[in-house]
Each structure stands twice: as structure tokens, then as C-alpha cells.
C-alpha atoms as a PDB file:
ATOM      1  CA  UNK A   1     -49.043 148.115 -23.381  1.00  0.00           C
ATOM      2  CA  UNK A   2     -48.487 144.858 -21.896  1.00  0.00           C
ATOM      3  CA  UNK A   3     -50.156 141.512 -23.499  1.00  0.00           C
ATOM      4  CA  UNK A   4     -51.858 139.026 -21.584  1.00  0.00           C
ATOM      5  CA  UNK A   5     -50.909 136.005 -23.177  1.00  0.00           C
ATOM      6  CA  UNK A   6     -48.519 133.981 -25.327  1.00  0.00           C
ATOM      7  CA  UNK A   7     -47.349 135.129 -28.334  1.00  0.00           C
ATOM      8  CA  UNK A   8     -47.783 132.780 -31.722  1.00  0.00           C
ATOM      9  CA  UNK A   9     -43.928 132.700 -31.690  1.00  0.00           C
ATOM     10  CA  UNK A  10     -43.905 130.954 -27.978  1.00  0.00           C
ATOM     11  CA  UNK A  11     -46.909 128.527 -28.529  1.00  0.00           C
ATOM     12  CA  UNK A  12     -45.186 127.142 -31.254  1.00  0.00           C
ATOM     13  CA  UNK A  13     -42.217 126.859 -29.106  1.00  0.00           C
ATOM     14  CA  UNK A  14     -43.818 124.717 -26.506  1.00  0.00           C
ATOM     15  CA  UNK A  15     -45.616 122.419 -29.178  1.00  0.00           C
ATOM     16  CA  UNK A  16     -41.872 121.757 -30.682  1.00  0.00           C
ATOM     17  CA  UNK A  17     -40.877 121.300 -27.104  1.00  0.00           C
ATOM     18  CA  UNK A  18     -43.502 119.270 -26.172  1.00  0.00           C
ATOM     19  CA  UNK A  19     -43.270 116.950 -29.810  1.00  0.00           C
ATOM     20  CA  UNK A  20     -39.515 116.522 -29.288  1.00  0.00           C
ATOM     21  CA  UNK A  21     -40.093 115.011 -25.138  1.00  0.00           C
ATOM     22  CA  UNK A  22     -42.823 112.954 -26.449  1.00  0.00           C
ATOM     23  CA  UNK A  23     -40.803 111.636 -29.304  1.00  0.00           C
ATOM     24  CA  UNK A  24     -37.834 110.532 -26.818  1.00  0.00           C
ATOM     25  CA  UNK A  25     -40.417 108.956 -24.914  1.00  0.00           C
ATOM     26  CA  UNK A  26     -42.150 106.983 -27.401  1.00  0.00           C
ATOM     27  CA  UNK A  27     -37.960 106.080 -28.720  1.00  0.00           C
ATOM     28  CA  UNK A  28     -37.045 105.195 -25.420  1.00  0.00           C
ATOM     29  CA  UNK A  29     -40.795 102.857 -24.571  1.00  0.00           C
ATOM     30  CA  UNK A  30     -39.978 101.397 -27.773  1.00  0.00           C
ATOM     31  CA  UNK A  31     -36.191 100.489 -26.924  1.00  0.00           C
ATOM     32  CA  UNK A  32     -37.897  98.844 -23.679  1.00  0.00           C
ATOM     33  CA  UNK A  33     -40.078  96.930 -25.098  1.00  0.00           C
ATOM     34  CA  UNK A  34     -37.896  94.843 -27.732  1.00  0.00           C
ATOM     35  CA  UNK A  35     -35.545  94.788 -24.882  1.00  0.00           C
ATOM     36  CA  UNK A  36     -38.198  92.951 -22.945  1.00  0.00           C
ATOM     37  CA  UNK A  37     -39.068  91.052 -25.715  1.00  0.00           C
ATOM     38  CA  UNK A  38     -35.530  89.603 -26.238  1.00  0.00           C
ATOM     39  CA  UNK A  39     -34.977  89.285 -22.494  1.00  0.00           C
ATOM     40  CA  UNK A  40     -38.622  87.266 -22.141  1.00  0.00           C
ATOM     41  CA  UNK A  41     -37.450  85.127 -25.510  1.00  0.00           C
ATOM     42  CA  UNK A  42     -34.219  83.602 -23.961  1.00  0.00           C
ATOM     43  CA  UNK A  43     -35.837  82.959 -20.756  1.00  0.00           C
ATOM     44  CA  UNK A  44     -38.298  81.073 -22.676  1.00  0.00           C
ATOM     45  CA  UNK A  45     -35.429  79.189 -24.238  1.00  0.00           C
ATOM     46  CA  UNK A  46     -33.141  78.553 -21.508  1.00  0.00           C
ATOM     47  CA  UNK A  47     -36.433  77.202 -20.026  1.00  0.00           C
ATOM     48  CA  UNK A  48     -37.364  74.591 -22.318  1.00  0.00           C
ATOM     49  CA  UNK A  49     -33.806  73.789 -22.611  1.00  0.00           C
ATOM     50  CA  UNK A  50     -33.257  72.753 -19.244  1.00  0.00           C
ATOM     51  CA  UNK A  51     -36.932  71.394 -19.059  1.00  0.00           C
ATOM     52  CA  UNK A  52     -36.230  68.827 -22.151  1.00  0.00           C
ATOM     53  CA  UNK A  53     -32.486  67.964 -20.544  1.00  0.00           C
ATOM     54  CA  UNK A  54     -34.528  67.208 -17.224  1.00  0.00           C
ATOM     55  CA  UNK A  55     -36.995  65.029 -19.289  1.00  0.00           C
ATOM     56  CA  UNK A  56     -34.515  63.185 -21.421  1.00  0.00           C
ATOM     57  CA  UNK A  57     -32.023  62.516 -18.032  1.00  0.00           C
ATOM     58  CA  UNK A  58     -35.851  60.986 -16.217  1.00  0.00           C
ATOM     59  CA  UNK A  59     -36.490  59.322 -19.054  1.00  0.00           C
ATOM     60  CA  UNK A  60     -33.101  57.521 -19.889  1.00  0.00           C
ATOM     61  CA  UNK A  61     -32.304  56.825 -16.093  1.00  0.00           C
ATOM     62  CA  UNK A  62     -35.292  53.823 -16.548  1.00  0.00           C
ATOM     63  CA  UNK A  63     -33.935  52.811 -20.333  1.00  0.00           C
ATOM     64  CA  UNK A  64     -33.606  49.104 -20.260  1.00  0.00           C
ATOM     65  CA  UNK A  65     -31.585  48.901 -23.147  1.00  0.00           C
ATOM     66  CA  UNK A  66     -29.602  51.392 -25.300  1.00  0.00           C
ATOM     67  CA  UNK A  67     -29.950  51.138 -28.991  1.00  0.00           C
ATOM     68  CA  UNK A  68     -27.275  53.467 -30.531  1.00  0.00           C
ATOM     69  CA  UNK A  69     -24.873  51.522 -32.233  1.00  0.00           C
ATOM     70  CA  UNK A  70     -21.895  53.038 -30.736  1.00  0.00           C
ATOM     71  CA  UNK A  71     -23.192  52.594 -27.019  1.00  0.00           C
ATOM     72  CA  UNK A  72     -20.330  50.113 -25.039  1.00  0.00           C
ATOM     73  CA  UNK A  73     -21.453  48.033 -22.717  1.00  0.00           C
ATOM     74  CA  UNK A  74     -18.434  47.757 -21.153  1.00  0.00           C
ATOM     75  CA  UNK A  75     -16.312  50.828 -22.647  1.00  0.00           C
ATOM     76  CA  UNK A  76     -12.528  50.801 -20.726  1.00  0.00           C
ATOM     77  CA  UNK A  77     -12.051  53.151 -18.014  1.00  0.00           C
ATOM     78  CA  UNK A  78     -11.711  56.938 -18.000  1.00  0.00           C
ATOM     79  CA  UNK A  79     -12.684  56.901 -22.023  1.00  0.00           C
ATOM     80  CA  UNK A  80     -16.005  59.027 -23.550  1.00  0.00           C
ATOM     81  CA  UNK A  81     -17.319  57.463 -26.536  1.00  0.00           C
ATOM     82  CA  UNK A  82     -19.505  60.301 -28.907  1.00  0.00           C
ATOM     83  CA  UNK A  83     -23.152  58.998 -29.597  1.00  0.00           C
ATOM     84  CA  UNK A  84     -23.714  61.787 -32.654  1.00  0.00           C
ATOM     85  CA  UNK A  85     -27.042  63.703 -32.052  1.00  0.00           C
ATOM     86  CA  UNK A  86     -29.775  61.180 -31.485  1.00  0.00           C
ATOM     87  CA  UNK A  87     -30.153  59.151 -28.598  1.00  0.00           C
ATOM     88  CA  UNK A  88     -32.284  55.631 -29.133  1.00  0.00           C
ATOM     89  CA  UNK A  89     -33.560  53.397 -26.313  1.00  0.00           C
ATOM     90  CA  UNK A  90     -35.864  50.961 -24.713  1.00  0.00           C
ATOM     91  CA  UNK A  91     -37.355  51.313 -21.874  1.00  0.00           C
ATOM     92  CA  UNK A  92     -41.129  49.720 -19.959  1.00  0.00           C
ATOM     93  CA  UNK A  93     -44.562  51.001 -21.383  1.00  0.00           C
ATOM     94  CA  UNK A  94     -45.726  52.549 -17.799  1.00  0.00           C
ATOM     95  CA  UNK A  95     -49.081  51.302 -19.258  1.00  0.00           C
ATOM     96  CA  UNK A  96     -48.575  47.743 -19.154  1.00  0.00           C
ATOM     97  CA  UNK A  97     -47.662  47.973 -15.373  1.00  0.00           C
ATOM     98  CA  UNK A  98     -50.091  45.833 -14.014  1.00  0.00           C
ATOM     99  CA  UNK A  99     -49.868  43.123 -16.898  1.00  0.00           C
ATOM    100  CA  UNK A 100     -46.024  43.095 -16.288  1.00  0.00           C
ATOM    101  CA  UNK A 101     -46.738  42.854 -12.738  1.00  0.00           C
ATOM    102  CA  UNK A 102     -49.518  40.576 -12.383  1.00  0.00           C
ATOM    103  CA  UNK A 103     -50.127  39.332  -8.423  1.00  0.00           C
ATOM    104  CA  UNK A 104     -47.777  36.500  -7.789  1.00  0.00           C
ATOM    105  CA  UNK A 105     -50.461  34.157  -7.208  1.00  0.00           C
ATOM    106  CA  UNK A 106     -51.564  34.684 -10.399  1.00  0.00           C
ATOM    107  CA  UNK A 107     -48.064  34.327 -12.316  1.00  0.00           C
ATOM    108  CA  UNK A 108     -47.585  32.020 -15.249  1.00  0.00           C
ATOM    109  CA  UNK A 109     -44.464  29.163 -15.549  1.00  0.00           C
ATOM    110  CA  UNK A 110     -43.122  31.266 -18.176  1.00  0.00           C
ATOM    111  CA  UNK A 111     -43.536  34.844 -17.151  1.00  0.00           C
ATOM    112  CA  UNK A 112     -40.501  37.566 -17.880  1.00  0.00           C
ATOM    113  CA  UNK A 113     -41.367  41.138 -17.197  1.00  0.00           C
ATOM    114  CA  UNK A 114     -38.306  42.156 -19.102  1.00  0.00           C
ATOM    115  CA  UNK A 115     -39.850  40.739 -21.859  1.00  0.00           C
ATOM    116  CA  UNK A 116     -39.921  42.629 -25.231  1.00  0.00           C
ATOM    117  CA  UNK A 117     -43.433  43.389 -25.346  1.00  0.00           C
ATOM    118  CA  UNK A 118     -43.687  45.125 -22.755  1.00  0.00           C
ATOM    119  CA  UNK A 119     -40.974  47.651 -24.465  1.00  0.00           C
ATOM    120  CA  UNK A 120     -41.001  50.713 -26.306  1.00  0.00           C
ATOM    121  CA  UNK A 121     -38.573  52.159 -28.157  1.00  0.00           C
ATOM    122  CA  UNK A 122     -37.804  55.964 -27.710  1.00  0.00           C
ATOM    123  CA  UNK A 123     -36.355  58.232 -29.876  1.00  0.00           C
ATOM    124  CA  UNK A 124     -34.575  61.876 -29.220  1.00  0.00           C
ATOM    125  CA  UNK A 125     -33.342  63.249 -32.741  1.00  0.00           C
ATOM    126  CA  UNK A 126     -31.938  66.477 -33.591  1.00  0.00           C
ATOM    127  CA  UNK A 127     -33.465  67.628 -37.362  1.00  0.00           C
ATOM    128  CA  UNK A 128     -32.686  71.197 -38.278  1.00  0.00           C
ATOM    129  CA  UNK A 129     -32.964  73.476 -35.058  1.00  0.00           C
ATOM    130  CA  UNK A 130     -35.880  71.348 -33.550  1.00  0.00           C
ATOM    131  CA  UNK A 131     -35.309  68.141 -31.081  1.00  0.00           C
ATOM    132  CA  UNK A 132     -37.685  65.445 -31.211  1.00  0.00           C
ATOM    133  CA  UNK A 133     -38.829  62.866 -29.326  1.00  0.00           C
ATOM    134  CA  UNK A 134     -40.887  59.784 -30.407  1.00  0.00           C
ATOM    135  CA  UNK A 135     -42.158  56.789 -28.114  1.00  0.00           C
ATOM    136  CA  UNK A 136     -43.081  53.810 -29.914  1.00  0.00           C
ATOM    137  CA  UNK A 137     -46.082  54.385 -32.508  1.00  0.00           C
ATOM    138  CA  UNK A 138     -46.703  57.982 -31.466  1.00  0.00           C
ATOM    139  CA  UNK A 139     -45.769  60.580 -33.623  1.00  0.00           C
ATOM    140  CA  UNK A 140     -42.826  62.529 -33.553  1.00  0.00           C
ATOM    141  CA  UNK A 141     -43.432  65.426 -30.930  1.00  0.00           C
ATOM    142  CA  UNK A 142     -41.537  68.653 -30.753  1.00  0.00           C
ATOM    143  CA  UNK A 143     -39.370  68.880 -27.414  1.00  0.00           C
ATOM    144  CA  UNK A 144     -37.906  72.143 -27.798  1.00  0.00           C
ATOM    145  CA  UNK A 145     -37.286  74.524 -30.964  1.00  0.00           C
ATOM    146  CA  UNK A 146     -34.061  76.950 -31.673  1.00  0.00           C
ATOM    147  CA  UNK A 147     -31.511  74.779 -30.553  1.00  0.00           C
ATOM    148  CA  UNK A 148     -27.708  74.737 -32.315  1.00  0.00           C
ATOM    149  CA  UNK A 149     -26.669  71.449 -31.033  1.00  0.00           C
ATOM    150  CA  UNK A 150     -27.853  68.171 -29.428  1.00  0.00           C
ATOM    151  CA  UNK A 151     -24.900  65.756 -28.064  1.00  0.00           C
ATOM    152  CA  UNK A 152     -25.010  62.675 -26.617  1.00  0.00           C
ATOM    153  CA  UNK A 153     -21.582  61.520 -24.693  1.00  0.00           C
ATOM    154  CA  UNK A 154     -21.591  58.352 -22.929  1.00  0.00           C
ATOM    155  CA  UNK A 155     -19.226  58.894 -20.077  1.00  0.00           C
ATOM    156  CA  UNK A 156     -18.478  55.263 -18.507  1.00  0.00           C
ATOM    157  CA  UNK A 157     -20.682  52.507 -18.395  1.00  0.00           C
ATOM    158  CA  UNK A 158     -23.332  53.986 -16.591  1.00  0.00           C
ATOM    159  CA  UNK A 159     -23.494  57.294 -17.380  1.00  0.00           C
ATOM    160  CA  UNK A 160     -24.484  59.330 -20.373  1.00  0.00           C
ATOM    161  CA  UNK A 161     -23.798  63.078 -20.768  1.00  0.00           C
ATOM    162  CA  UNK A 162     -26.538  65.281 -22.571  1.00  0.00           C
ATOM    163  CA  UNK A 163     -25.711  68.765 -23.953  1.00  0.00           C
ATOM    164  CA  UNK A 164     -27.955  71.268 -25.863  1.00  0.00           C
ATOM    165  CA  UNK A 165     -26.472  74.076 -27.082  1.00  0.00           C
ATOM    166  CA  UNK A 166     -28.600  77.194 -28.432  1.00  0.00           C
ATOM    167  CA  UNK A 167     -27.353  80.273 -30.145  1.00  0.00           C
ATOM    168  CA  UNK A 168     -28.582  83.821 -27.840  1.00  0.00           C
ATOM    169  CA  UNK A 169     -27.737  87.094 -29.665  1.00  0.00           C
ATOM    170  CA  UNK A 170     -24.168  87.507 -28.999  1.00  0.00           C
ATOM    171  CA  UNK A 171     -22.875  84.463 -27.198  1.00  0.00           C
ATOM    172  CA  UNK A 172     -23.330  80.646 -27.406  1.00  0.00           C
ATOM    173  CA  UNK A 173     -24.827  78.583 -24.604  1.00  0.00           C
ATOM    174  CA  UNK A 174     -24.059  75.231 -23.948  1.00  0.00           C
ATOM    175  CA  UNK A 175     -26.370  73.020 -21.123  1.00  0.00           C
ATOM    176  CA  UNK A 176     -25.242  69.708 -20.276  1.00  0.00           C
ATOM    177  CA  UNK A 177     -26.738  66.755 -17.789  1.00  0.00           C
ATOM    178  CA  UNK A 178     -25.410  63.500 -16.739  1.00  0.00           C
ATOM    179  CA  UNK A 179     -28.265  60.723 -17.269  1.00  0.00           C
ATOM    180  CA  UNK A 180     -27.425  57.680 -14.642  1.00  0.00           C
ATOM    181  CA  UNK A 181     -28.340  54.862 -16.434  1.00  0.00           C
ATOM    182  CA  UNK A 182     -30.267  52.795 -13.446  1.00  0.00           C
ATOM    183  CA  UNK A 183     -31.084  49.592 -14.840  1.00  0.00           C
ATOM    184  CA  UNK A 184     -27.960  47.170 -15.651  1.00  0.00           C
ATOM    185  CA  UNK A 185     -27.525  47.457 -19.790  1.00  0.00           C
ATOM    186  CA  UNK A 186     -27.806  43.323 -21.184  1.00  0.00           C
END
């Protein structure tokens, strides 16, 4: 007598079969994902990395002055003189424009547009794993998080050299930018 259907023996079979392909497949989804995940995370990073080293180089190319102590003016050729991990400088409110450049009709005996008032100071500082950067009364704002290492080279007398260096799960990554400084340091 033949039977027309599975026995209890093979149906459990199949389910165990059919458990065991859906547990690799929820393993391997799950493997993908925090793959993802990590792959989406340094992107992320190397992002704002490069984003804040294009911002700082923009922002110091228009510094009128430096303020870091160790800054040379004049430093002798072929040398590279370490600025630590904060970078200081002055540089022209962009909101004053029109009061430091008044129609020159209209131009007082005594008028200096590089006068001090029409500064700000600016501040990058490295304080744990965060950089910061804060413009004259503003408060500190957060440039980029997760970072190992900000550096500040000055390279010559018109160039400084900016590296950030962040820590990815197995290696170290180091980004660097020359900043030409544009206006002539007093």
C-alpha cells in the first residue's frame, strides 16, 4: 500500500532544512548590514574631514594676521616650524564690508580698512577627539568629531600645512592641505 503524502519523519526534515537556510540568511543580512554600517561611518568621516580641511585652508587664505606665537614672519628658507594643534588668526568681519568700504567720495581723512575693528579673531582648537572653531563672540562650534590629531605646520612664509588624522578600524589616516596665506602677514 503506497501513501500519498509525507511522512512525520520528512516534514520535520524540511522544517530543519528550511530553519537552518533561513538562519544563514538572517547571519549573512546581518554581516551586511554592520558592514554597511561601518563602510557608511568612514565615508561620513573622511567627509567631514576633508570638508573642515577645505574650510580651514578658505578661511586662513584671507587671515590678515596670524596669532600663534610660534608663527615667523620671516622663518629662513627650506625650514617647517610646528604650530601644536590650534591654529589662531585674524581675519575681516565679511559683515562690515560696506563700512570698511565706504564709496570713496564719502571717505574720511583718517580712514584704514585694515583697521582692528573691523577684525575678528578665529579660533581652530583640537579638545579631546572634537575640532573646534570659534569666530569672535560666537560660541565654540563643532567642526568635525572622531578625529586623532589636528597639526598645524607652517611651511615657509606663506604657506601653512593642515593635517587631520582620524583613527578607521584597522589603519590610521592622515589628510593634509596647504593653506596659501594671501594677504602679506605685518
Amino acid at each position: 500500500m503506497r501513501s500519498r503524502g509525507f511522512s512525520l519523519l520528512e516534514a520535520l526534515i524540511a522544517t530543519g532544512l528550511v530553519f537552518l537556510v533561513l538562519g544563514v540568511i538572517s547571519v549573512l543580512l546581518r554581516e551586511y548590514s554592520a558592514i554597511s554600517r561601518q563602510a557608511t561611518s568612514r565615508d561620513n568621516t573622511l567627509d567631514a574631514v576633508q570638508f573642515a580641511l577645505r574650510e580651514m585652508r578658505n578661511e586662513v587664505g584671507g587671515a590678515v594676521r596670524i596669532l600663534n606665537p610660534e608663527f615667523s614672519k620671516s622663518p629662513p628658507p627650506g625650514t617647517t616650524q610646528e604650530l601644536g594643534d590650534s591654529l589662531s588668526f585674524m581675519k575681516f568681519r565679511s559683515s562690515d564690508r560696506s563700512v570698511r568700504f565706504p564709496p570713496f567720495d564719502e571717505l574720511p581723512a583718517d580712514y584704514d580698512p585694515w583697521a582692528q575693528e573691523f577684525q575678528t579673531p578665529v579660533h581652530y582648537r583640537q579638545k579631546g577627539t572634537t575640532l573646534t572653531r570659534k569666530a569672535g563672540n560666537t560660541p565654540a562650534q563643532t567642526m568635525i568629531t572622531e578625529i586623532n590629531v589636528f597639526d598645524v605646520k607652517q611651511v615657509g612664509q606663506s604657506y601653512l600645512q593642515l593635517t587631520l588624522s582620524f583613527q578607521e578600524e584597522r589603519r590610521h589616516r592622515h589628510y593634509s592641505l596647504d593653506a596659501k596665506l594671501w594677504v602679506m602677514q605685518p
